[in-house]
Structure formats: structure tokens, C-alpha cells
C-alpha atoms as a PDB file:
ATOM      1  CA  UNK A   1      97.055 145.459  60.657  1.00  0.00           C
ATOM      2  CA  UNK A   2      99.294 143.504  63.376  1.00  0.00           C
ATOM      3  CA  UNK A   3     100.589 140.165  64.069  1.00  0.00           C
ATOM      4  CA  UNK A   4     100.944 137.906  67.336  1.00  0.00           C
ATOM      5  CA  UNK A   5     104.092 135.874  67.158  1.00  0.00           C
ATOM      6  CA  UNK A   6     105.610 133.147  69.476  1.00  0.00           C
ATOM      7  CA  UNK A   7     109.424 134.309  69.966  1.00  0.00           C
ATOM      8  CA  UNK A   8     110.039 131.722  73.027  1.00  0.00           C
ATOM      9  CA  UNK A   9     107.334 128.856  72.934  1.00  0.00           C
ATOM     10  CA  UNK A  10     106.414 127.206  76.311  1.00  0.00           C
ATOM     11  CA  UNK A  11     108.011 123.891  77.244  1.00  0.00           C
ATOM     12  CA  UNK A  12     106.280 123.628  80.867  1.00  0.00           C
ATOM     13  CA  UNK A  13     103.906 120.971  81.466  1.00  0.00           C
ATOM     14  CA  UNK A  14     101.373 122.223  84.340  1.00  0.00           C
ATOM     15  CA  UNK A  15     100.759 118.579  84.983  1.00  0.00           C
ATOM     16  CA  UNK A  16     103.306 116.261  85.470  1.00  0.00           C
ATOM     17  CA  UNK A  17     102.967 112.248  84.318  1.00  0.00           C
ATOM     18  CA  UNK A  18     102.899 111.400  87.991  1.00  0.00           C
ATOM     19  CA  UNK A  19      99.784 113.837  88.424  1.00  0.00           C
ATOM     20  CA  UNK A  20      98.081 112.830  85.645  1.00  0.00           C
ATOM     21  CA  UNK A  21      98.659 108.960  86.763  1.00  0.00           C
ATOM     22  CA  UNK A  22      97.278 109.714  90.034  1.00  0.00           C
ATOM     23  CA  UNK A  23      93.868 111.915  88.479  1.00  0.00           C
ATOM     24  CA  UNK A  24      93.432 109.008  86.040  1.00  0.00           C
ATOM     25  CA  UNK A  25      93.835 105.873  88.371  1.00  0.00           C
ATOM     26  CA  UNK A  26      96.920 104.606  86.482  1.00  0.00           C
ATOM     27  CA  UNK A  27      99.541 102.286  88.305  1.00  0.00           C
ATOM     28  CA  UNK A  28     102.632 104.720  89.234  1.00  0.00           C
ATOM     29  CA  UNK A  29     105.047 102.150  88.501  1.00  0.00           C
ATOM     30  CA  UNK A  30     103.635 101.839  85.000  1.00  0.00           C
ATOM     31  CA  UNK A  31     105.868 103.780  82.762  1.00  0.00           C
ATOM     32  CA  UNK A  32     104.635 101.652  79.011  1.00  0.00           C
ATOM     33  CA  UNK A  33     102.739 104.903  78.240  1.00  0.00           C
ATOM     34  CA  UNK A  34     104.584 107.751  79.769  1.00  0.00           C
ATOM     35  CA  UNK A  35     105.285 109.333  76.348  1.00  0.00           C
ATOM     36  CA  UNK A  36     102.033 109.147  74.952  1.00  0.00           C
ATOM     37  CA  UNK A  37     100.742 110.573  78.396  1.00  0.00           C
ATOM     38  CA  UNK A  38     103.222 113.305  78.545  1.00  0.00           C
ATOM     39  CA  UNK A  39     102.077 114.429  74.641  1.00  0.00           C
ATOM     40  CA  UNK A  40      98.750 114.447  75.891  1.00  0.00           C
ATOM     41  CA  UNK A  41      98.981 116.524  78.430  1.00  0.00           C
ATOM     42  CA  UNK A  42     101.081 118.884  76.048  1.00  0.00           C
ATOM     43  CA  UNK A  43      98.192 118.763  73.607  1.00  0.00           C
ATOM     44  CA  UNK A  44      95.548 119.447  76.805  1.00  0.00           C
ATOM     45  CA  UNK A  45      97.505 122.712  77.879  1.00  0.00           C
ATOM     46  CA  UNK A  46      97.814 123.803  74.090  1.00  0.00           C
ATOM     47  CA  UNK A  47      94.300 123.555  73.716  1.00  0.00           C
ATOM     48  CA  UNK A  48      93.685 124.948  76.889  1.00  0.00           C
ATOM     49  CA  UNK A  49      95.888 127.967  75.530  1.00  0.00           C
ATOM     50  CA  UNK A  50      93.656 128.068  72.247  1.00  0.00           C
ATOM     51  CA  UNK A  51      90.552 128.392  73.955  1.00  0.00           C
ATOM     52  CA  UNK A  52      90.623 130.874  76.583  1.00  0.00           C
ATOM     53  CA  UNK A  53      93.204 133.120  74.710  1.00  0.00           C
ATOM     54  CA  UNK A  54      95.913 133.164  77.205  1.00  0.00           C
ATOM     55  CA  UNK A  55      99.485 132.245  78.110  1.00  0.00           C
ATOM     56  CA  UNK A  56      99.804 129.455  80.894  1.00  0.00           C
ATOM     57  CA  UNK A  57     102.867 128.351  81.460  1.00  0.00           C
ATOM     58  CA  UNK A  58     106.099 130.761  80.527  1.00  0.00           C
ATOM     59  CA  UNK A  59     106.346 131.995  77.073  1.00  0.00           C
ATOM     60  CA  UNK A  60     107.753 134.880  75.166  1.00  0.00           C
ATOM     61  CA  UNK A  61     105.571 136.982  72.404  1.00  0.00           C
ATOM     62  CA  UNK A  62     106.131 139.582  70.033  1.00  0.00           C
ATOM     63  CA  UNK A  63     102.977 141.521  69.007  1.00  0.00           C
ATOM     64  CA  UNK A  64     103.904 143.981  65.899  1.00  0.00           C
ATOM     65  CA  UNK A  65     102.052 146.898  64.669  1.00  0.00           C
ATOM     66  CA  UNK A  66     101.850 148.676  61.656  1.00  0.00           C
ATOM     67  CA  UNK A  67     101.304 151.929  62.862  1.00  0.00           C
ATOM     68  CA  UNK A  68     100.624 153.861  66.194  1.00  0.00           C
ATOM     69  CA  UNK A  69      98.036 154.919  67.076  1.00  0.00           C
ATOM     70  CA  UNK A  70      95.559 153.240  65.748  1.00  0.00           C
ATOM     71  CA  UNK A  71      93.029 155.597  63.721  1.00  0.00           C
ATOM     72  CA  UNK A  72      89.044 154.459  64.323  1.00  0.00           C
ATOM     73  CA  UNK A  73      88.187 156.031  61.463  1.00  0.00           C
ATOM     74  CA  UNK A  74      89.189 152.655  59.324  1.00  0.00           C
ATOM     75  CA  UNK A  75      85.932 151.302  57.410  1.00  0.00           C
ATOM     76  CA  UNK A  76      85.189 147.895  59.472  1.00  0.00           C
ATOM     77  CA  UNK A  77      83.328 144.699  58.142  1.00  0.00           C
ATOM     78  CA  UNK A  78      80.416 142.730  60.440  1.00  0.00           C
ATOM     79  CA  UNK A  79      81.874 140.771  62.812  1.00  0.00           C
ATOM     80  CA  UNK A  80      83.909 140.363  65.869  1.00  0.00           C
ATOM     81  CA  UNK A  81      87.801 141.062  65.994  1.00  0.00           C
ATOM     82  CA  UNK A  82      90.622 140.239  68.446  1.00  0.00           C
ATOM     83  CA  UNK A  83      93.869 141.688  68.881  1.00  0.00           C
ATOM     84  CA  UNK A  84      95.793 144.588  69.796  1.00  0.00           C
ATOM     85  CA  UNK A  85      93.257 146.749  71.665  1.00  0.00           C
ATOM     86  CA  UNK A  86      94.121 150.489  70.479  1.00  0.00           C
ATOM     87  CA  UNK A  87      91.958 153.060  70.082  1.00  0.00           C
ATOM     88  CA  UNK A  88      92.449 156.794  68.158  1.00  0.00           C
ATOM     89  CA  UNK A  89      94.726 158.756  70.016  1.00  0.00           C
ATOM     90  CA  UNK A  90      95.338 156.111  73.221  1.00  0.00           C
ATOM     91  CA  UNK A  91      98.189 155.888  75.079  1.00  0.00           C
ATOM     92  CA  UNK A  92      98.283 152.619  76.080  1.00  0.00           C
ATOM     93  CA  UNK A  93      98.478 149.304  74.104  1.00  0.00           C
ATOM     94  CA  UNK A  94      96.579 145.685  75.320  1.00  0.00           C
ATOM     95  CA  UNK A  95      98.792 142.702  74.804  1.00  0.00           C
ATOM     96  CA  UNK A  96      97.366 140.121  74.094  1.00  0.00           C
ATOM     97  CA  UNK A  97      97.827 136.583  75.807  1.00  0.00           C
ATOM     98  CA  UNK A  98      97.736 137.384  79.671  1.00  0.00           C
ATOM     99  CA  UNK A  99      98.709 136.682  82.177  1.00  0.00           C
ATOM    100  CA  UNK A 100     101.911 139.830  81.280  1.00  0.00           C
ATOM    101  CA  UNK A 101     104.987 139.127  83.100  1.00  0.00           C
ATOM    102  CA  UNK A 102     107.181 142.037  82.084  1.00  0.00           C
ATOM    103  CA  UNK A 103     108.383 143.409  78.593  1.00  0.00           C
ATOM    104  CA  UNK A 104     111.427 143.448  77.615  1.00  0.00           C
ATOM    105  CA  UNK A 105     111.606 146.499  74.288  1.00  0.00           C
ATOM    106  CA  UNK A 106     109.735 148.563  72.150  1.00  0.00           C
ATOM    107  CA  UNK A 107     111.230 148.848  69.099  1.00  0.00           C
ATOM    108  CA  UNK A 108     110.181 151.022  65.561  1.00  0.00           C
ATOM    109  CA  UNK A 109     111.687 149.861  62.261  1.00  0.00           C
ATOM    110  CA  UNK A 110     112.270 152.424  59.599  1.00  0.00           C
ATOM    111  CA  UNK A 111     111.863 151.863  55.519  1.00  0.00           C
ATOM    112  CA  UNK A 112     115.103 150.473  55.695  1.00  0.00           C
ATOM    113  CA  UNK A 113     114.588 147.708  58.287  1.00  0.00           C
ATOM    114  CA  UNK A 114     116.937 149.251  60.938  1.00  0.00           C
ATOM    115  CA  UNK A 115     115.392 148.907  64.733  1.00  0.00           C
ATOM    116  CA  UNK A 116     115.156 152.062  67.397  1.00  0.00           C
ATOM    117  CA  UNK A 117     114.027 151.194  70.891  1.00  0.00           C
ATOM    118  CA  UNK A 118     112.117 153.756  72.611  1.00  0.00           C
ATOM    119  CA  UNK A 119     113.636 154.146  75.986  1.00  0.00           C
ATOM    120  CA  UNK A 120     111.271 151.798  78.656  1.00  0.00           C
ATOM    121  CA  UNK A 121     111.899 155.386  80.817  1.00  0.00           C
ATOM    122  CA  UNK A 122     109.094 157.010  78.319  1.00  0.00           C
ATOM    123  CA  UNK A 123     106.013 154.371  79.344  1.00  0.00           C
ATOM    124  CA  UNK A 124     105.271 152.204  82.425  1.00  0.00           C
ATOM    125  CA  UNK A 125     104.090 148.145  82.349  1.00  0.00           C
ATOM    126  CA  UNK A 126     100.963 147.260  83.634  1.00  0.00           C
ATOM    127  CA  UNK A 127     100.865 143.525  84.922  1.00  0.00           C
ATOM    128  CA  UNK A 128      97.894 144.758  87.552  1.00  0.00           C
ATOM    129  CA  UNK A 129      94.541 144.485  84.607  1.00  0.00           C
ATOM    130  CA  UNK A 130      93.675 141.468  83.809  1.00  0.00           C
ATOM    131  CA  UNK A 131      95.116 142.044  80.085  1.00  0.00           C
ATOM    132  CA  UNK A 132      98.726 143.767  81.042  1.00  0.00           C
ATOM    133  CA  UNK A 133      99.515 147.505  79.035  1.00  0.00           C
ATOM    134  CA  UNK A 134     102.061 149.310  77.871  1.00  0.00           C
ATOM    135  CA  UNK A 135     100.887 152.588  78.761  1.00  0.00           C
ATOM    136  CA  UNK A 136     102.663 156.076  77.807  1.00  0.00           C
ATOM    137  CA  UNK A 137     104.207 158.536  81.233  1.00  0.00           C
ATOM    138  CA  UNK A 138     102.673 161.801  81.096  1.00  0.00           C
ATOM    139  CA  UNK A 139     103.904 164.557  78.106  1.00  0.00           C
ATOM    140  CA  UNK A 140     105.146 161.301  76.248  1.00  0.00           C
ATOM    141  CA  UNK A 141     104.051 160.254  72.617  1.00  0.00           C
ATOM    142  CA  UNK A 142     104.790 157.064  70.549  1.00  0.00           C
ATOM    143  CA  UNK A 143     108.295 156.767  68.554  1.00  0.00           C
ATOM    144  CA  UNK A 144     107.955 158.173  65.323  1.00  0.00           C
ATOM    145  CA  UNK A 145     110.560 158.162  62.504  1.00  0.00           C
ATOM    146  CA  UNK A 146     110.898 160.325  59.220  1.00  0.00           C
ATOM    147  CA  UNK A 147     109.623 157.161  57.075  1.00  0.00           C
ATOM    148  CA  UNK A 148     108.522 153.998  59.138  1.00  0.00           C
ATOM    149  CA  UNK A 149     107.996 150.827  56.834  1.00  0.00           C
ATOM    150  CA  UNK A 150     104.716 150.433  55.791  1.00  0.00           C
ATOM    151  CA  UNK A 151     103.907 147.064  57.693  1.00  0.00           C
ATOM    152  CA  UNK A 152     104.885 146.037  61.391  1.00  0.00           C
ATOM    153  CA  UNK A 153     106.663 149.281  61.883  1.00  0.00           C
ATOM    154  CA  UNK A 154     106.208 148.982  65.834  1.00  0.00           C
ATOM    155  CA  UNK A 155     107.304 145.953  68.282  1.00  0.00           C
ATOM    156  CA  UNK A 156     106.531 144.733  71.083  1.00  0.00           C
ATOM    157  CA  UNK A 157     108.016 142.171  72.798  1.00  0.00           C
ATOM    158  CA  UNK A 158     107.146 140.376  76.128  1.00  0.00           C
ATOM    159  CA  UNK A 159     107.117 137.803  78.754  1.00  0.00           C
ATOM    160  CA  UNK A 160     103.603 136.308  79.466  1.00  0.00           C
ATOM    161  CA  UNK A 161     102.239 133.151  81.169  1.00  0.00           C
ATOM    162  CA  UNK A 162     101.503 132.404  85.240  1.00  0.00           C
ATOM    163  CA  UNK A 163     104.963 132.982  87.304  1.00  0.00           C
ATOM    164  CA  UNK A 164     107.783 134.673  86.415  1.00  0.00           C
ATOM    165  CA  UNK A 165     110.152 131.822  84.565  1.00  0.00           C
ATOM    166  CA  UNK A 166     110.464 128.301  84.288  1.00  0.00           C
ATOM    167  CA  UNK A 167     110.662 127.275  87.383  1.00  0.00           C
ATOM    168  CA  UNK A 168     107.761 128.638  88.779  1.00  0.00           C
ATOM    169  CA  UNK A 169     105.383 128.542  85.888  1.00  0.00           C
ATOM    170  CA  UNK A 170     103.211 125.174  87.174  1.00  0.00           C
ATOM    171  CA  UNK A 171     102.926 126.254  90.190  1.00  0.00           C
ATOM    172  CA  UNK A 172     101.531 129.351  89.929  1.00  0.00           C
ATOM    173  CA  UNK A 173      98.785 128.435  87.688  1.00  0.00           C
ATOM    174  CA  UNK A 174      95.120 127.970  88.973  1.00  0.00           C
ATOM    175  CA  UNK A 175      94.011 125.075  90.601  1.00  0.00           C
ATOM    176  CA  UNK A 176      91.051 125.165  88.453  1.00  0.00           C
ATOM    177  CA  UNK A 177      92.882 125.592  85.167  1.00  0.00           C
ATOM    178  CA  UNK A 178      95.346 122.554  86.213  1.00  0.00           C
ATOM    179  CA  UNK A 179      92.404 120.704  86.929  1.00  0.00           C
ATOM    180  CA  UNK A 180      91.001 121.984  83.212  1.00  0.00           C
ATOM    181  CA  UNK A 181      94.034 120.415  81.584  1.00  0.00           C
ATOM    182  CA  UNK A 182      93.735 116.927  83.259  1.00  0.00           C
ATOM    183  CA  UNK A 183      89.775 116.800  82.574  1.00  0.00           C
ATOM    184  CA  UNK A 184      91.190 117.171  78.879  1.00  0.00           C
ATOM    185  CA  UNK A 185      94.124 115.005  79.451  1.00  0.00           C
ATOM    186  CA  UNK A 186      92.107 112.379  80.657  1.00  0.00           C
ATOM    187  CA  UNK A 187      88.950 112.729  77.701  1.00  0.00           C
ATOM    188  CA  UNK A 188      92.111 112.421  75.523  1.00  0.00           C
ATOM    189  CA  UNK A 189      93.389 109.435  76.683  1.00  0.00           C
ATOM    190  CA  UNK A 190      90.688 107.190  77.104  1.00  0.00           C
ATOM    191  CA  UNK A 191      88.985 108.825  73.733  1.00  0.00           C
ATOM    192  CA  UNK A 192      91.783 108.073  71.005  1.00  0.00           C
ATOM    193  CA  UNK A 193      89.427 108.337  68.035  1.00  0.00           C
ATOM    194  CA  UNK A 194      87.166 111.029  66.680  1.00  0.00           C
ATOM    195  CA  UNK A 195      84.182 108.845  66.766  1.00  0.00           C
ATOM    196  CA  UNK A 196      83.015 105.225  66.978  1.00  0.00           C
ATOM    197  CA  UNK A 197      80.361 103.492  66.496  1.00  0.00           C
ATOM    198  CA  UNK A 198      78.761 103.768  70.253  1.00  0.00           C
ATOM    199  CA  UNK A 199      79.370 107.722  70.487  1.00  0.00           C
ATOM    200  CA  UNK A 200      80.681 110.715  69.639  1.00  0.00           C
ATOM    201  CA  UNK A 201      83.599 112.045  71.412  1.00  0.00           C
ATOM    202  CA  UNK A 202      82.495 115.200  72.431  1.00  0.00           C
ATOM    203  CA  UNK A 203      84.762 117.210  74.748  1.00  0.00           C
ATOM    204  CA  UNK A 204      82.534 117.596  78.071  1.00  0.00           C
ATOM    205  CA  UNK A 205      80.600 120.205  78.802  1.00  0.00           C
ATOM    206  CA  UNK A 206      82.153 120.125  82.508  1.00  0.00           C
ATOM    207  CA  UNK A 207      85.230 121.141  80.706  1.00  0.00           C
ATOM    208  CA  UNK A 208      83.998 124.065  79.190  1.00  0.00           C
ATOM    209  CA  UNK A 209      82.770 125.539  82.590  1.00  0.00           C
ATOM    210  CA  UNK A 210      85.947 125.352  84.035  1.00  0.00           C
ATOM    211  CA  UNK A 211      87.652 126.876  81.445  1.00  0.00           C
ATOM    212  CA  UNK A 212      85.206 129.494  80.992  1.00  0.00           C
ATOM    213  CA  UNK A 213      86.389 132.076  83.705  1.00  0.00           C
ATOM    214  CA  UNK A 214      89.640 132.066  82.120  1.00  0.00           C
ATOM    215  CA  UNK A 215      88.445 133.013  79.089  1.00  0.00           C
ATOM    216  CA  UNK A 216      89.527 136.485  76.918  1.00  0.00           C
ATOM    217  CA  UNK A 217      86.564 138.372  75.507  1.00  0.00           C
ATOM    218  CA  UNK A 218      87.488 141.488  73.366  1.00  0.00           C
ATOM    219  CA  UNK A 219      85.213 142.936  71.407  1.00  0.00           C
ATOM    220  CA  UNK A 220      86.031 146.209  70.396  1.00  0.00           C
ATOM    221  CA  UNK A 221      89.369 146.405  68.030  1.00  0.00           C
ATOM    222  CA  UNK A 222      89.181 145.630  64.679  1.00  0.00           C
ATOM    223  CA  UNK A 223      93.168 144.293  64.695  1.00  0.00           C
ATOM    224  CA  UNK A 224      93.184 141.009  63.722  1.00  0.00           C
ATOM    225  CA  UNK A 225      95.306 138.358  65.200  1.00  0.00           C
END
């Protein structure tokens, strides 16, 4: 099996307070709520995140794998599966959580826990699909060691998110995904409760079309993540 893991979260708001004051009609000079605003906005982008399956603002991930590669003939329940999308004898790997910024190692772990990185010279990064690879150079197989451990034996580790750092991150992002996360923002601050007694509080459907083209869809590994 493998494992998605946040090594560096992401601190980057893609709205600011002053945005989100201006979207939601609130006086500027008004700071009384500029925490609880600034939390809601951080829980808009997380969702945001949750949702479409990918990495806005600057982040760093490790995805580890047990083994490489990954055989198809493994006996598969009904359902759908996301993940790591390897096939029998590939040589490339999906990462999950686009938008893929660079990576920064491959490493293999033997049974006694002690890392080898295979050389970055044996495989070239994609950041041009929508879903970045790793992707093996020509005459060029997968590390392999005389006993790997049994479970995450391979890992990868990367830089995803819109940009290339920090400083860049917000404004690189979508206009239409920025505009997602104050929709949500907004629904979030004038909707503090689950439910009352005149309505539900239904996240719009509005929201869900704009969020929709930013959506991952993988349907075809059976790596959970």
C-alpha cells in the first residue's frame, strides 16, 4: 500500500482579511473580527484543498511506497481508489496533490531503516500534466536493494501548490479558485451554525461549480491514500 504525508503544511492565505472585507461588504477599518475572519478563510482554502484533491498554496509532501512497481495482478475489492497512480511495469509515478512544483529526493529504505537516494540524474520531473511525474530516463529501472523493508520502502518527496514558494503562492492561484474560497469564506461567516430553525446551511451549489474544474478524478489505481 502507500501513504500521502504533509512534511511542510501550507501557511498562505490566498485571500487576505482586506479581500475578504471588501467581497463581503465589511467596513475596512473594522478590525473586532479579523481573527475569526482570517480562521475562516484558513478553513475555506482547507476545504477547498479537501475537495478538489489538490495543493493551493505552497506545501511540501511525501508520498511513500511499499514497493516499485506496482504489480496489477493484486486481487481488488468494488469500488473506487485514489492514490499513487502505478501500473505493472511503468516507469513513471503520479503524485498526487497537483499542482507539482519540483521534487526534491527519491529515497529507498532497506530492512534496517537506512535511506539511499537514487541519483535525480536516473529520472526526469514532469510539472507539464496536469498531475506532475516522476518518470524513469531511458535504460533506467527503479532502486532496488538486497532486502527493502516490507512497508514504505520507496519515498518521494516534493514541492506542490500554485507558484514556486511563499511569496508567490496567492498570486498565482486561479481567479476562479480565489473566488471559490471567498464564496466559502463568506457562507462561513454569515452561517455560524449547522442548522437553525429557518434552514439548513447547505454549502451552495454555485460553489460546487466553481470548484468543479479543479477537481482530481482518478480512477484506475487501487493505492489508497
Amino acid at each position: 500500500m502507500s501513504g500521502l504525508t504533509t512534511q511542510t503544511a501550507w501557511i498562505t492565505n490566498v485571500v487576505s482579511i482586506a479581500d475578504f472585507k471588501a467581497f463581503a461588504r465589511i467596513d475596512s477599518s473594522d478590525s473586532t473580527e479579523n481573527t475569526l475572519i482570517e480562521s475562516l478563510v484558513f478553513l475555506a482554502q482547507d476545504m477547498a484543498e479537501q475537495y478538489t484533491g489538490r495543493a493551493i498554496t505552497y506545501q511540501i509532501q511525501q508520498l511513500f511506497l511499499d514497493r516499485l512497481p506496482f504489480y496489477a495482478d493484486e486481487k481488488l475489492q468494488e469500488g473506487v481508489y485514489t492514490g499513487a497512480d502505478l501500473q505493472a511495469n511503468s516507469n513513471y509515478i503520479v503524485l498526487p496533490k497537483p499542482n507539482l512544483i519540483s521534487v526534491d529526493h527519491v529515497k529507498y529504505y532497506d530492512n534496517d531503516n537506512s535511506a539511499s537516494t537514487f541519483a535525480s540524474s536516473n529520472y526526469y520531473v514532469d510539472t507539464s500534466s496536469q498531475q506532475g511525474r516522476v518518470v524513469l530516463k531511458n535504460g533506467v529501472s527503479w532502486p532496488t536493494a538486497s532486502e527493502l523493508r516490507n512497508a514504505n520502502a520507496y519515498e518521494i518527496q516534493y514541492k506542490a501548490g500554485y507558484g514556486t514558494s511563499n511569496s508567490d503562492t496567492a498570486a498565482s492561484t486561479p481567479k476562479l479558485l480565489t473566488h471559490a474560497i471567498k464564496v466559502l469564506a463568506l457562507h462561513l461567516y454569515e452561517n455560524r451554525e449547522v442548522a437553525t430553525s429557518m434552514s439548513v446551511n447547505m454549502i451552495p451549489k454555485t460553489l460546487g461549480m466553481l470548484l468543479e474544474p479543479f477537481k482530481i478524478k482518478r480512477i484506475n489505481t487501487p493505492l489508497g491514500i
